[in-house]
N, C-alpha and C. Protein backbone atom coordinates (compact mmCIF):
# COMPACT_ATOMS: atom_id res chain seq x y z
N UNK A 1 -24.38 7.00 90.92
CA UNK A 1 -24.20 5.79 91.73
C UNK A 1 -23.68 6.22 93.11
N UNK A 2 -23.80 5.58 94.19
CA UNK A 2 -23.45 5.73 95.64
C UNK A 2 -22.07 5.42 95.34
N UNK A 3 -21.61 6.67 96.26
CA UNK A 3 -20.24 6.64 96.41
C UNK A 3 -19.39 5.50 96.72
N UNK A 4 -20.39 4.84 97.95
CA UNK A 4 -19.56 3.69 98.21
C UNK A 4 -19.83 2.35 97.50
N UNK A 5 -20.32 2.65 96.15
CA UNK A 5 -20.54 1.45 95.57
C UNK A 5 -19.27 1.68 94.56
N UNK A 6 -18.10 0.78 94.89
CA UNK A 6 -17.07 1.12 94.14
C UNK A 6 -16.21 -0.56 93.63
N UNK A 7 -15.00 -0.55 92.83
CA UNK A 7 -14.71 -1.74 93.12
C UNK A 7 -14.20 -2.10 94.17
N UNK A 8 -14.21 -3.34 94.97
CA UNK A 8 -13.85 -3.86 95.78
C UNK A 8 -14.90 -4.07 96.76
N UNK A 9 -15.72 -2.90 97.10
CA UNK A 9 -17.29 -2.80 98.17
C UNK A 9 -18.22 -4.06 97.84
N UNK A 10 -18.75 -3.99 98.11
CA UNK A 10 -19.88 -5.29 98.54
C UNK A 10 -21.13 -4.40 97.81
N UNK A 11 -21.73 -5.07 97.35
CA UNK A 11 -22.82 -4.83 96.77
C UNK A 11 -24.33 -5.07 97.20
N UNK A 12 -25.34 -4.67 97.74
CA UNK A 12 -26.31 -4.58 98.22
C UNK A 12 -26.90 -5.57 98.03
N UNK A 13 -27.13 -6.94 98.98
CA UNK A 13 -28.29 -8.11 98.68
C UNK A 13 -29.77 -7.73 98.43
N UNK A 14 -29.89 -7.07 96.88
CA UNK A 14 -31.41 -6.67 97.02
C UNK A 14 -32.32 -8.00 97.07
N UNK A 15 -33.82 -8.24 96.97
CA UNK A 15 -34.59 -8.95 97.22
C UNK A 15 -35.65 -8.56 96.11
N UNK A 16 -35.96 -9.00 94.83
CA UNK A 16 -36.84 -8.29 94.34
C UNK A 16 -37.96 -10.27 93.26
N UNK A 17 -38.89 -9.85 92.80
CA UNK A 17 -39.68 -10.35 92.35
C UNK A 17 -39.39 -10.62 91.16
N UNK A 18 -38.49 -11.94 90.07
CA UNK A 18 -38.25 -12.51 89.29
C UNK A 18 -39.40 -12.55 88.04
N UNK A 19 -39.31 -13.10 87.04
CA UNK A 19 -40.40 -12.68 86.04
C UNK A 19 -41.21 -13.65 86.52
N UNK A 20 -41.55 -15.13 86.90
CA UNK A 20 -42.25 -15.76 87.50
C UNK A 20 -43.07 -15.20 88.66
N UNK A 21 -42.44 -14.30 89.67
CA UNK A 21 -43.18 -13.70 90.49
C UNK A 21 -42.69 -14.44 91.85
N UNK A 22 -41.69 -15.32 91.62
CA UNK A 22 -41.06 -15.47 93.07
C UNK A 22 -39.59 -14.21 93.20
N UNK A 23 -39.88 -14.40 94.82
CA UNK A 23 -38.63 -13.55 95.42
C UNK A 23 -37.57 -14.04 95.21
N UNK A 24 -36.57 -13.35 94.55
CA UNK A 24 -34.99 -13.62 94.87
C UNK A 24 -34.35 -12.56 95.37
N UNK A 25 -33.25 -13.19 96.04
CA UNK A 25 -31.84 -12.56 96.48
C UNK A 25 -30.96 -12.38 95.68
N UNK A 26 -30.13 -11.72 95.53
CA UNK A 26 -29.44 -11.30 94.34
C UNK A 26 -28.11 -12.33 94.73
N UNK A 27 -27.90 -12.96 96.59
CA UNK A 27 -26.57 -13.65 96.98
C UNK A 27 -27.35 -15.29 96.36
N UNK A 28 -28.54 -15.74 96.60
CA UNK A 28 -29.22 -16.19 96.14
C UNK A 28 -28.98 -16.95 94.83
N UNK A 29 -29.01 -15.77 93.84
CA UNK A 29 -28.68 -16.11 92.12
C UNK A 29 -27.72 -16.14 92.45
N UNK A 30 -26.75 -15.61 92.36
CA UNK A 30 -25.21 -15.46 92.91
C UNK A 30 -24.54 -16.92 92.96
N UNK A 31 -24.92 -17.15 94.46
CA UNK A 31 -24.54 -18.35 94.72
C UNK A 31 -22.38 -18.36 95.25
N UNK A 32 -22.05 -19.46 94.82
CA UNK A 32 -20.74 -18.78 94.72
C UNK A 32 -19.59 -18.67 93.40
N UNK A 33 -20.72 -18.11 92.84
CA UNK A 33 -20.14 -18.10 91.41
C UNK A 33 -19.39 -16.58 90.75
N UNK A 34 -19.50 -15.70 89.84
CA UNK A 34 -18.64 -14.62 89.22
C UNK A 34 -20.39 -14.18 88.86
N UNK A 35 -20.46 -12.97 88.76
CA UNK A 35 -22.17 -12.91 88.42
C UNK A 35 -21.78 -11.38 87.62
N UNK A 36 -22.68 -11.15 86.03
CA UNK A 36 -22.58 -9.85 85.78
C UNK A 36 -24.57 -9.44 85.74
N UNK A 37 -24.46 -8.23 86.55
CA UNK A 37 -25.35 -7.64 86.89
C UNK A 37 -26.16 -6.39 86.07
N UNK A 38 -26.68 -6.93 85.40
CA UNK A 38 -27.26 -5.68 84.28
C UNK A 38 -28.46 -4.78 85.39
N UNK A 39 -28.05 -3.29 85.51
CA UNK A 39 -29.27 -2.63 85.57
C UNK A 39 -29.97 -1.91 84.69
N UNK A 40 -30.62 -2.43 84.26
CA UNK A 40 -31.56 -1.64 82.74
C UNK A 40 -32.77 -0.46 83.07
N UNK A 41 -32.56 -0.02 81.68
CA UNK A 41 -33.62 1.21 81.74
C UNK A 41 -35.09 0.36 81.40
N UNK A 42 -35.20 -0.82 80.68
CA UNK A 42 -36.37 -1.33 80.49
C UNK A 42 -36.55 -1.87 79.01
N UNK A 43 -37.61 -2.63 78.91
CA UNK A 43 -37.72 -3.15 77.61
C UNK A 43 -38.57 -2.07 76.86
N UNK A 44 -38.43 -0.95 77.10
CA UNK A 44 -38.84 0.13 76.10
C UNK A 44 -37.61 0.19 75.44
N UNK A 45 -36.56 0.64 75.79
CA UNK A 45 -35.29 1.44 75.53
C UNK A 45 -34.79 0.28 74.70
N UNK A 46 -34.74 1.05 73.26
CA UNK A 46 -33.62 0.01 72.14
C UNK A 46 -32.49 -0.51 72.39
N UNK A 47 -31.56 0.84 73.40
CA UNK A 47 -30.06 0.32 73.47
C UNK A 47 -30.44 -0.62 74.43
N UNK A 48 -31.13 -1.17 75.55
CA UNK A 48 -31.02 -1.91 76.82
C UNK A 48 -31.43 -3.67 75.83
N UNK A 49 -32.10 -3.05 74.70
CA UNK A 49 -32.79 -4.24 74.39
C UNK A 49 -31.96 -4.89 73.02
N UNK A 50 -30.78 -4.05 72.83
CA UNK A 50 -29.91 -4.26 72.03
C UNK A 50 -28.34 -5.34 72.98
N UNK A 51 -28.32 -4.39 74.10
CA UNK A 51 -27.57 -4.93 74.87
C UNK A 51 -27.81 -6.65 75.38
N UNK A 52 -29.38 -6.72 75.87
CA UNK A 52 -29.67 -7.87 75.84
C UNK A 52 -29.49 -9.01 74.91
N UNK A 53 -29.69 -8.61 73.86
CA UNK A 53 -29.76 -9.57 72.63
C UNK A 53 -28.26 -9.57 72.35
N UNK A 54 -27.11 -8.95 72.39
CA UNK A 54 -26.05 -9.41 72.55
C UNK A 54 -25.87 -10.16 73.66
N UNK A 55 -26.49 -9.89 74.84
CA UNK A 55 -25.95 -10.85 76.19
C UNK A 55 -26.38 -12.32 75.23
N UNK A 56 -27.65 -12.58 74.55
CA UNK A 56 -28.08 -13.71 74.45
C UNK A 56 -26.92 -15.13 73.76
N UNK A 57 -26.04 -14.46 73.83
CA UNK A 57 -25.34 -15.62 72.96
C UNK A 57 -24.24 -15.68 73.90
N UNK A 58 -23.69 -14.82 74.33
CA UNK A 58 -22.63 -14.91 75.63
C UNK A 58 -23.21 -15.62 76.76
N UNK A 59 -24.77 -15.61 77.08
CA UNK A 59 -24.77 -16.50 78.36
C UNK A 59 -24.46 -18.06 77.71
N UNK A 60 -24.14 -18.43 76.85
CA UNK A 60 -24.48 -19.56 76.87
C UNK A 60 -22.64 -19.95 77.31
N UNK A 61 -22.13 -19.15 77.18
CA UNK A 61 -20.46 -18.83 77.48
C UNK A 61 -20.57 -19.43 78.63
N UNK A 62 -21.39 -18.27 79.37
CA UNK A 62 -21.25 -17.83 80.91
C UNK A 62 -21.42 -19.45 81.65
N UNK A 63 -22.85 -19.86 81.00
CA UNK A 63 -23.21 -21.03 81.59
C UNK A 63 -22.61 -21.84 81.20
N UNK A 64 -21.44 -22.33 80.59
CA UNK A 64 -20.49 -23.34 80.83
C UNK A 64 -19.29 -22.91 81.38
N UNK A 65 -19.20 -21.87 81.63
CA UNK A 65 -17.96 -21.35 82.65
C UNK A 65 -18.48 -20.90 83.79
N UNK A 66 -19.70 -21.29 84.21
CA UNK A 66 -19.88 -21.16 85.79
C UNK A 66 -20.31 -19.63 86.56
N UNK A 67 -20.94 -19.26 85.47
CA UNK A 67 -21.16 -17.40 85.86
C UNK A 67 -22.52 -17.20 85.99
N UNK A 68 -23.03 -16.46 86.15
CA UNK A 68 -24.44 -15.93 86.24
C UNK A 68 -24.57 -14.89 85.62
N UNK A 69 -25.90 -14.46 85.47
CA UNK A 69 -26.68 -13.48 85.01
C UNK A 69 -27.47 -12.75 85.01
N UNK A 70 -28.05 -11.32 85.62
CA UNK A 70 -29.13 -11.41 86.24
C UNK A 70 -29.46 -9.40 85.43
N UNK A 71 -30.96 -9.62 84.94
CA UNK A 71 -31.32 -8.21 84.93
C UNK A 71 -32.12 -7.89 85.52
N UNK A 72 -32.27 -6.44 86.21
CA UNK A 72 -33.13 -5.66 86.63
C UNK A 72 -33.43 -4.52 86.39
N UNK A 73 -34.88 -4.62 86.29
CA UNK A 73 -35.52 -3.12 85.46
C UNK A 73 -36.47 -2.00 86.51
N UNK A 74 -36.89 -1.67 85.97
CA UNK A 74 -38.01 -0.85 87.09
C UNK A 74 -39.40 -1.39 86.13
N UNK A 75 -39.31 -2.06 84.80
CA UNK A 75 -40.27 -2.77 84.77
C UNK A 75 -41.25 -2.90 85.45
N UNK A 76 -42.60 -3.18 84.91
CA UNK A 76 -43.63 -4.09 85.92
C UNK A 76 -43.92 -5.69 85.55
N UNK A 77 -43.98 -6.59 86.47
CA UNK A 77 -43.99 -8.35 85.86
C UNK A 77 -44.52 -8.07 84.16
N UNK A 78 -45.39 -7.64 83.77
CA UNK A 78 -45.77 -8.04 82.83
C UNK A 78 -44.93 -7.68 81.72
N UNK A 79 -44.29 -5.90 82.04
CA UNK A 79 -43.39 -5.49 80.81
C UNK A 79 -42.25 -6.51 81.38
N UNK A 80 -41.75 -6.57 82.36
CA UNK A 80 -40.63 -7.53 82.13
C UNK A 80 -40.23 -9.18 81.49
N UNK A 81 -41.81 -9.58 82.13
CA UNK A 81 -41.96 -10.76 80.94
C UNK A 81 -41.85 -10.56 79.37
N UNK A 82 -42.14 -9.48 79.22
CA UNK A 82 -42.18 -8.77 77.48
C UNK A 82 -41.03 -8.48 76.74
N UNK A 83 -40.06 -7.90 77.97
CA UNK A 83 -38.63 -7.48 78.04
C UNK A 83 -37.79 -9.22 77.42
N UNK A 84 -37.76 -9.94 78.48
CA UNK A 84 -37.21 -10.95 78.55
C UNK A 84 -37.54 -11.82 77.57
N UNK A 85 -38.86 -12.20 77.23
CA UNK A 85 -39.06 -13.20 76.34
C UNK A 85 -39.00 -12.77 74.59
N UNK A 86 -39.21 -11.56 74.53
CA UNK A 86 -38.69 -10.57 73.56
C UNK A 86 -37.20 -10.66 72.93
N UNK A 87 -36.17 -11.11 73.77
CA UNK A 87 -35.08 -10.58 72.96
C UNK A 87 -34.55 -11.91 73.28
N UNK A 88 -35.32 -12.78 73.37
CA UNK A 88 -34.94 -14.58 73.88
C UNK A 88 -34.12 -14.93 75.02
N UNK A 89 -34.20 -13.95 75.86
CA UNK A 89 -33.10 -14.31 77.37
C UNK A 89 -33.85 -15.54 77.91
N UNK A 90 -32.94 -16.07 78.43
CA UNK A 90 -33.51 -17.24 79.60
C UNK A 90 -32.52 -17.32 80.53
N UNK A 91 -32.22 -16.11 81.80
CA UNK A 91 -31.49 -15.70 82.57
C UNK A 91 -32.46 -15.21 83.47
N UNK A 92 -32.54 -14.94 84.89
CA UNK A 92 -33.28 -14.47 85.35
C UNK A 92 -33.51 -12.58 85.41
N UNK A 93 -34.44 -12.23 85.15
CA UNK A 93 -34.92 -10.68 85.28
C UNK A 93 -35.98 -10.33 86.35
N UNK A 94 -35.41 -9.90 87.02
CA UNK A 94 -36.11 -9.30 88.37
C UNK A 94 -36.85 -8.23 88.10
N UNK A 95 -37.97 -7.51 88.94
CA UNK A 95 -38.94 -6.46 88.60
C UNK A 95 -38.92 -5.84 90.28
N UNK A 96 -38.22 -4.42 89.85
CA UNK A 96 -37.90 -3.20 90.78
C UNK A 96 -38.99 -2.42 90.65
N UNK A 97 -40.01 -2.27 90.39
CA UNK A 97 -41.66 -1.77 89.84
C UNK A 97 -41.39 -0.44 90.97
N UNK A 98 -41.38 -0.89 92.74
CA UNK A 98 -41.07 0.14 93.65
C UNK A 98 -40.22 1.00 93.19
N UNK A 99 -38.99 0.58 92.43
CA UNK A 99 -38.00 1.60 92.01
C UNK A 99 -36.87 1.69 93.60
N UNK A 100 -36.72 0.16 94.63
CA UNK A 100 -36.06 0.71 95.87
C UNK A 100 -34.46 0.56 95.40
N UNK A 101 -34.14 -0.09 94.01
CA UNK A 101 -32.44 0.23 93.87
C UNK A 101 -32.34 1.34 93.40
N UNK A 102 -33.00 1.87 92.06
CA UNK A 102 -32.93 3.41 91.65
C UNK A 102 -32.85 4.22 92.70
N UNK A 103 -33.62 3.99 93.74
CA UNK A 103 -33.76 4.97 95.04
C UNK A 103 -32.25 4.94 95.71
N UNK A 104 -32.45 3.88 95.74
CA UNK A 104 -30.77 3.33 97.37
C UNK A 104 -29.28 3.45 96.56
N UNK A 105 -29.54 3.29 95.16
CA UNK A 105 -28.36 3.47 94.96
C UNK A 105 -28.17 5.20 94.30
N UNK A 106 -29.41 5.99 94.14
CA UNK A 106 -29.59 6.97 93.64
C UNK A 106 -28.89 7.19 91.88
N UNK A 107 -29.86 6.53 91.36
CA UNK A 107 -29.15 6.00 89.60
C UNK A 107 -30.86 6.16 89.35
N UNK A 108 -31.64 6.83 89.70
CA UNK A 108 -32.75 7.77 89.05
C UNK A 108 -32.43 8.71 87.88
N UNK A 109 -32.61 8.21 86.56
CA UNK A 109 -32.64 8.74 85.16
C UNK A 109 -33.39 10.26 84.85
N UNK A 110 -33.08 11.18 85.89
CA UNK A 110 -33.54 12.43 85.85
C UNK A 110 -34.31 12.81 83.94
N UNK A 111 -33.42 12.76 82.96
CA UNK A 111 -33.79 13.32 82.04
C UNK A 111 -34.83 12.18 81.26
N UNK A 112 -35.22 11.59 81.62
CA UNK A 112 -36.72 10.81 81.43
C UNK A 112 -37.96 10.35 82.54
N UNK A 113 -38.38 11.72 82.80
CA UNK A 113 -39.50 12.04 83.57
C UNK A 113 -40.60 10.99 83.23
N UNK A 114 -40.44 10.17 81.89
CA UNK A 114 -42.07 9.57 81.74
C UNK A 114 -42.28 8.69 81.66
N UNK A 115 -40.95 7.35 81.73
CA UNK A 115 -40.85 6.44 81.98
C UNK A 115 -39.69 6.17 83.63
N UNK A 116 -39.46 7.09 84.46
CA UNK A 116 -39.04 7.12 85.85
C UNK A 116 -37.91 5.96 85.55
N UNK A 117 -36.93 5.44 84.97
CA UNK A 117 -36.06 4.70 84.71
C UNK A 117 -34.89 4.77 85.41
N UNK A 118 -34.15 3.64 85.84
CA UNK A 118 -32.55 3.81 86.38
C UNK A 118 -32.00 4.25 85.36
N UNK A 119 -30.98 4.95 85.69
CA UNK A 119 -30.05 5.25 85.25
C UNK A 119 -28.99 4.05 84.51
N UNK A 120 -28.64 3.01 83.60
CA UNK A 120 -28.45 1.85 83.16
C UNK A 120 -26.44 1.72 83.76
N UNK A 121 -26.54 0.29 84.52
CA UNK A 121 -24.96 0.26 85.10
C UNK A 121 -25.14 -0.95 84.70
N UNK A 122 -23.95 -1.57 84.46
CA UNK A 122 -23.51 -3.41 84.12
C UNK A 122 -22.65 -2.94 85.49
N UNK A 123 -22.74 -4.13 86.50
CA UNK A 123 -21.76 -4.58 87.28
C UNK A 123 -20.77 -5.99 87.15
N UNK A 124 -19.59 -6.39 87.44
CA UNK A 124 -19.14 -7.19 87.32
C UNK A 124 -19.35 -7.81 88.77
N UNK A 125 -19.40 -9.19 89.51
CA UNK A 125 -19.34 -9.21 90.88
C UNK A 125 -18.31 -10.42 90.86
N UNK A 126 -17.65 -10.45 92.05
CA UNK A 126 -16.95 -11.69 92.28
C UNK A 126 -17.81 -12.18 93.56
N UNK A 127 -17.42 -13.42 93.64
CA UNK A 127 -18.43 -14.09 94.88
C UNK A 127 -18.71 -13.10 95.96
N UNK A 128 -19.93 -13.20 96.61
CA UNK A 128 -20.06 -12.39 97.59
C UNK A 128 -20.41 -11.19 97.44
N UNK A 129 -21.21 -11.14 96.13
CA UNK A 129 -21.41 -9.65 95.66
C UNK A 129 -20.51 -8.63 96.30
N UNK A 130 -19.18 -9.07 95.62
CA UNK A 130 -17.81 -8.01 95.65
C UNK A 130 -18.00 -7.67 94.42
N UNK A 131 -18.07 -6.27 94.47
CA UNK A 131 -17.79 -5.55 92.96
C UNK A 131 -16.60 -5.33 92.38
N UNK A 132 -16.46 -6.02 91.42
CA UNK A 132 -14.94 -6.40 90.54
C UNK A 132 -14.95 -5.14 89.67
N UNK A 133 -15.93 -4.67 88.84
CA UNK A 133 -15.78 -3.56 87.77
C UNK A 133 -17.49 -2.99 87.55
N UNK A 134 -17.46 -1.83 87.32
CA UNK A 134 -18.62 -0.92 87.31
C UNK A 134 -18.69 -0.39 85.70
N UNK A 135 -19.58 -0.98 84.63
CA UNK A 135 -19.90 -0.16 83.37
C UNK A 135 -20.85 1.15 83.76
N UNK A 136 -20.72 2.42 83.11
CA UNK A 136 -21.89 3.57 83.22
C UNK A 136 -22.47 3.36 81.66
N UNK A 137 -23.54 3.11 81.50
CA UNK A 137 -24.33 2.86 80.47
C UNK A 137 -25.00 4.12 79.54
N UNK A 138 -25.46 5.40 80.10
CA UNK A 138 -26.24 5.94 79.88
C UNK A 138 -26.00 6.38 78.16
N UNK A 139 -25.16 6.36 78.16
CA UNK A 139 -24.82 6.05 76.36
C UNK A 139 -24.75 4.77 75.85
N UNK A 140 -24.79 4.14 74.77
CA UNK A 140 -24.76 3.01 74.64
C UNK A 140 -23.17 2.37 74.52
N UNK A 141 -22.49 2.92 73.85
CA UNK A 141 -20.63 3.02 74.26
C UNK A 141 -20.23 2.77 75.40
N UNK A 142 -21.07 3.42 76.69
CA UNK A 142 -20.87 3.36 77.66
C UNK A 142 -20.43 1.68 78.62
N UNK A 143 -21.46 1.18 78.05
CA UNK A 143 -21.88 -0.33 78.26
C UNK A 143 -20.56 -1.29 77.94
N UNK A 144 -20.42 -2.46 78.42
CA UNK A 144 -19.16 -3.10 78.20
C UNK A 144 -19.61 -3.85 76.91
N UNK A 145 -18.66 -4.28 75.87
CA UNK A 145 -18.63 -5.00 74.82
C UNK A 145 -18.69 -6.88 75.83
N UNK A 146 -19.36 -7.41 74.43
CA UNK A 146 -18.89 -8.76 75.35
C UNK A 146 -17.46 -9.49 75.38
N UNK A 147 -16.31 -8.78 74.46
CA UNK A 147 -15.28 -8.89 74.96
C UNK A 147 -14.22 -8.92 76.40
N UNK A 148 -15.32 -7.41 76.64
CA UNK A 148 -14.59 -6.61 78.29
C UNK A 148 -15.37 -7.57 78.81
N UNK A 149 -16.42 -8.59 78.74
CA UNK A 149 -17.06 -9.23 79.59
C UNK A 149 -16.42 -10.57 80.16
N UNK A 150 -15.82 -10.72 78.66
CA UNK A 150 -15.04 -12.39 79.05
C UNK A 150 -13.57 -12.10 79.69
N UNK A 151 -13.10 -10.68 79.72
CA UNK A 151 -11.80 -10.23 80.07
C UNK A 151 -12.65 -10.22 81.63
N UNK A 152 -13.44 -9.52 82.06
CA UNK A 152 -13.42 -9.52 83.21
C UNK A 152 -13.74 -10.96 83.98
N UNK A 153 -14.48 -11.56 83.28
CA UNK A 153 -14.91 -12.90 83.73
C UNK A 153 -13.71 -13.71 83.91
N UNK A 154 -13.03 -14.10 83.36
CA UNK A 154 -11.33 -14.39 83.09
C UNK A 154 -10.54 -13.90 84.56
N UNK A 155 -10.72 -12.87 84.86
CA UNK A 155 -9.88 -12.46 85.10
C UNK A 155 -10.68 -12.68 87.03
N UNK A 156 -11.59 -12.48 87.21
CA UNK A 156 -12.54 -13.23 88.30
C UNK A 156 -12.91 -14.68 88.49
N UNK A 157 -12.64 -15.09 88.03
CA UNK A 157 -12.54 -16.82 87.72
C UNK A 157 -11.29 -17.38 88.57
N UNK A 158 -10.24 -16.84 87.21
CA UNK A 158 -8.95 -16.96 88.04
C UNK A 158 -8.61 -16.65 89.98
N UNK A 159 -9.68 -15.68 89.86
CA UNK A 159 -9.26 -14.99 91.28
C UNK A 159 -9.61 -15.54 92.26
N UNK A 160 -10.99 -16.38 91.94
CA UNK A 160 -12.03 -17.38 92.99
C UNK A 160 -11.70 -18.79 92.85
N UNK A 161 -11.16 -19.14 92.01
CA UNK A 161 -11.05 -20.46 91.09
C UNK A 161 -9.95 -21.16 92.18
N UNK A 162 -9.87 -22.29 92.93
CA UNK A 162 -8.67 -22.48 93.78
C UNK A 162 -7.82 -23.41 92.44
N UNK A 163 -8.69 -23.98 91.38
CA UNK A 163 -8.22 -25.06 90.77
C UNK A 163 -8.00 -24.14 89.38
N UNK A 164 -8.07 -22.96 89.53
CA UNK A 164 -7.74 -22.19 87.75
C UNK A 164 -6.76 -23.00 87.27
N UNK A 165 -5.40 -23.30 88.03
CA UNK A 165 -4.64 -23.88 87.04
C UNK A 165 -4.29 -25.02 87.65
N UNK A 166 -4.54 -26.11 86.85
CA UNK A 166 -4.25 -27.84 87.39
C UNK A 166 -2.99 -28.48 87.09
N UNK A 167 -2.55 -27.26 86.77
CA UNK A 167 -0.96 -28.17 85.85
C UNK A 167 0.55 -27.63 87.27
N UNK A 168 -0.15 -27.13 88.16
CA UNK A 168 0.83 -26.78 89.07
C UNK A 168 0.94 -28.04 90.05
N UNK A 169 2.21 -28.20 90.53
CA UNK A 169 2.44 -29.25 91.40
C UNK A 169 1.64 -29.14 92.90
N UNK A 170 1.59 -28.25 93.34
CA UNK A 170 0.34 -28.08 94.75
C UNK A 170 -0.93 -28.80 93.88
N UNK A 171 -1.32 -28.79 92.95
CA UNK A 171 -3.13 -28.99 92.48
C UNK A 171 -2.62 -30.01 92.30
N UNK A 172 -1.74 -31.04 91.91
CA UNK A 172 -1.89 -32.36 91.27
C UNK A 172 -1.84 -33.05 92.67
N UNK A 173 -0.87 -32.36 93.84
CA UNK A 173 -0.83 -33.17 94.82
C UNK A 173 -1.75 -33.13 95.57
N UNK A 174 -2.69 -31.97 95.66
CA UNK A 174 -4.19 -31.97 96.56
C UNK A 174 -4.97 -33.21 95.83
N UNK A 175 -4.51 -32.73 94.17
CA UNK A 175 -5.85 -34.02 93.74
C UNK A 175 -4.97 -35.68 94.63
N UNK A 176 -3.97 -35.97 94.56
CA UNK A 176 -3.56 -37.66 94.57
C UNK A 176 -4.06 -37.38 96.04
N UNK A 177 -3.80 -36.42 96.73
CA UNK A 177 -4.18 -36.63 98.64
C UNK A 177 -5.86 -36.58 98.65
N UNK A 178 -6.20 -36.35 97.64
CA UNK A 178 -7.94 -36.58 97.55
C UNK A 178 -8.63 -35.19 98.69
N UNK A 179 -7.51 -34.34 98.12
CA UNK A 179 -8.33 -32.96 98.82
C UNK A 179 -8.82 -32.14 97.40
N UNK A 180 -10.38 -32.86 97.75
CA UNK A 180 -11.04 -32.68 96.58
C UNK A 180 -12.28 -31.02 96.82
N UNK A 181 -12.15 -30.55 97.61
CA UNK A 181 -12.31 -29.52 98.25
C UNK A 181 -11.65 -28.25 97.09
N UNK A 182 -10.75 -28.53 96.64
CA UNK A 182 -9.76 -27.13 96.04
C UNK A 182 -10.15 -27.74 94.41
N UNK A 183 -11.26 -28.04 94.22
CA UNK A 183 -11.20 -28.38 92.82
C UNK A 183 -12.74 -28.34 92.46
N UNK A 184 -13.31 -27.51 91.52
CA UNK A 184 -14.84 -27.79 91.37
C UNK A 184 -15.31 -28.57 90.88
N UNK A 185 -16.87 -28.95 90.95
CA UNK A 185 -17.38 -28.15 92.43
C UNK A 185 -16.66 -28.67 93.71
N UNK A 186 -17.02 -27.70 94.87
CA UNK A 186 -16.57 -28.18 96.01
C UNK A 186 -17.33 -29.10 96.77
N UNK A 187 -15.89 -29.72 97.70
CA UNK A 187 -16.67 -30.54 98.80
C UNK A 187 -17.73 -32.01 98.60
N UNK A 188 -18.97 -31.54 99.30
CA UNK A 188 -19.92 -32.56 99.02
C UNK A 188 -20.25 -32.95 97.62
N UNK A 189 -20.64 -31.65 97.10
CA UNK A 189 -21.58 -31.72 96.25
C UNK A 189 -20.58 -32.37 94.73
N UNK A 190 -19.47 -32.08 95.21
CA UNK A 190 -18.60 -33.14 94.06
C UNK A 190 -18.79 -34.25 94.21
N UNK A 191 -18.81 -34.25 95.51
CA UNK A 191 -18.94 -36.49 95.44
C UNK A 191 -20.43 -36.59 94.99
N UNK A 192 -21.31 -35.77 94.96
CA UNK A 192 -22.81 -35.85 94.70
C UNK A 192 -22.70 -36.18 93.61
N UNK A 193 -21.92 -35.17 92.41
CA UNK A 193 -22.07 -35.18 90.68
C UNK A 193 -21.46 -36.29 90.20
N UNK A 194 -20.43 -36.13 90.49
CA UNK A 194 -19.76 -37.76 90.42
C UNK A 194 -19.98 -39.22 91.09
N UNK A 195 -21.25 -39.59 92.11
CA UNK A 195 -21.49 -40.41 92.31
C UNK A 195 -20.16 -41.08 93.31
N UNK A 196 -19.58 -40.24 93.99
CA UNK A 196 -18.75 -40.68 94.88
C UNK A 196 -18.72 -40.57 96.50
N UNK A 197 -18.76 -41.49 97.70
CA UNK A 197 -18.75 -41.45 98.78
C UNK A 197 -18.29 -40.40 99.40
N UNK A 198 -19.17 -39.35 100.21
CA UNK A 198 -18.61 -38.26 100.84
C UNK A 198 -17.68 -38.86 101.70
């Protein structure tokens, strides 16, 4: 991995081709949410496809606690559609086919010449593709349990969260002053969900 991809650094807005075949941004999926970032060796590889099928029951975590999810393979659309619908994800999986993160971040899987594969990293991100915590995968141990997942998620939540805890006297008094801004969602789009006058 690039040196300067460490915790705290910013993480590269890649741009790559989703299993549908539209472009995303990785700030994009993101959004301003806690995002964990799988880079996989591919839906060949058992452990990547083992890992997945454990993610499959934790996103449903994620998606009521406000997180994201996102894999990327060096796949091509079609193995990645194969990848994804295979181990029942319904998260988005991007297709690196060029191979330009293996390249940029230099996580080229030297000892498998015949499938040209990344090297496999879980990232943790906090908004802003800030990197909170870095898994090295290339063993399957390596990889975070979905325990370390909800510890880190927890623990990035809290950190972005202005409203993590509502039982403090500042949050009860933003809520009665109707500074509804420090409480999710923000801003507009709260008065949107709730049907209330911006």
């Amino acid at each position: 991995m690039r040196a300067d991809i460490v915790p705290g650094s910013t993480f590269p807005d890649y741009e790559l081709p989703d299993h549908t075949t539209k472009r995303r941004k990785l700030s994009e999926l993101q959004g301003p949410h806690p995002m964990v970032l799988v880079l996989s060796r591919g839906g060949f590889c058992p452990k990547d496809r083992r890992q997945a099928e454990l993610l499959v029951q934790f996103y449903r975590e994620m998606e009521v606690g406000y997180c994201r999810l996102v894999t990327i393979s060096t796949d091509n659309l079609a193995e990645t559609n194969e990848y994804r619908t295979g181990v029942g994800a319904y998260w988005p999986f991007l297709s690196d086919v060029g191979r330009t993160i293996q390249k940029d971040l230099d996580i080229a899987e030297y000892t498998d010449p015949q499938h040209n594969p990344m090297i496999p990293y879980t990232l943790v991100l906090e908004p802003g593709l800030i990197v909170f915590n870095i898994y090295y995968g290339y063993w399957f141990f390596g990889r975070p349990t979905i325990e370390e997942l909800r510890q880190d998620l927890r623990a990035v939540t809290k950190k972005c969260r202005p409203d993590w805890d509502i039982t403090t006297p500042e949050q009860k008094a933003a809520w009665q002053c109707g500074e509804k801004d420090r409480f999710y969602p923000y801003g507009k789009s709260y008065a949107k969900v709730f049907g209330e006058q911006d």
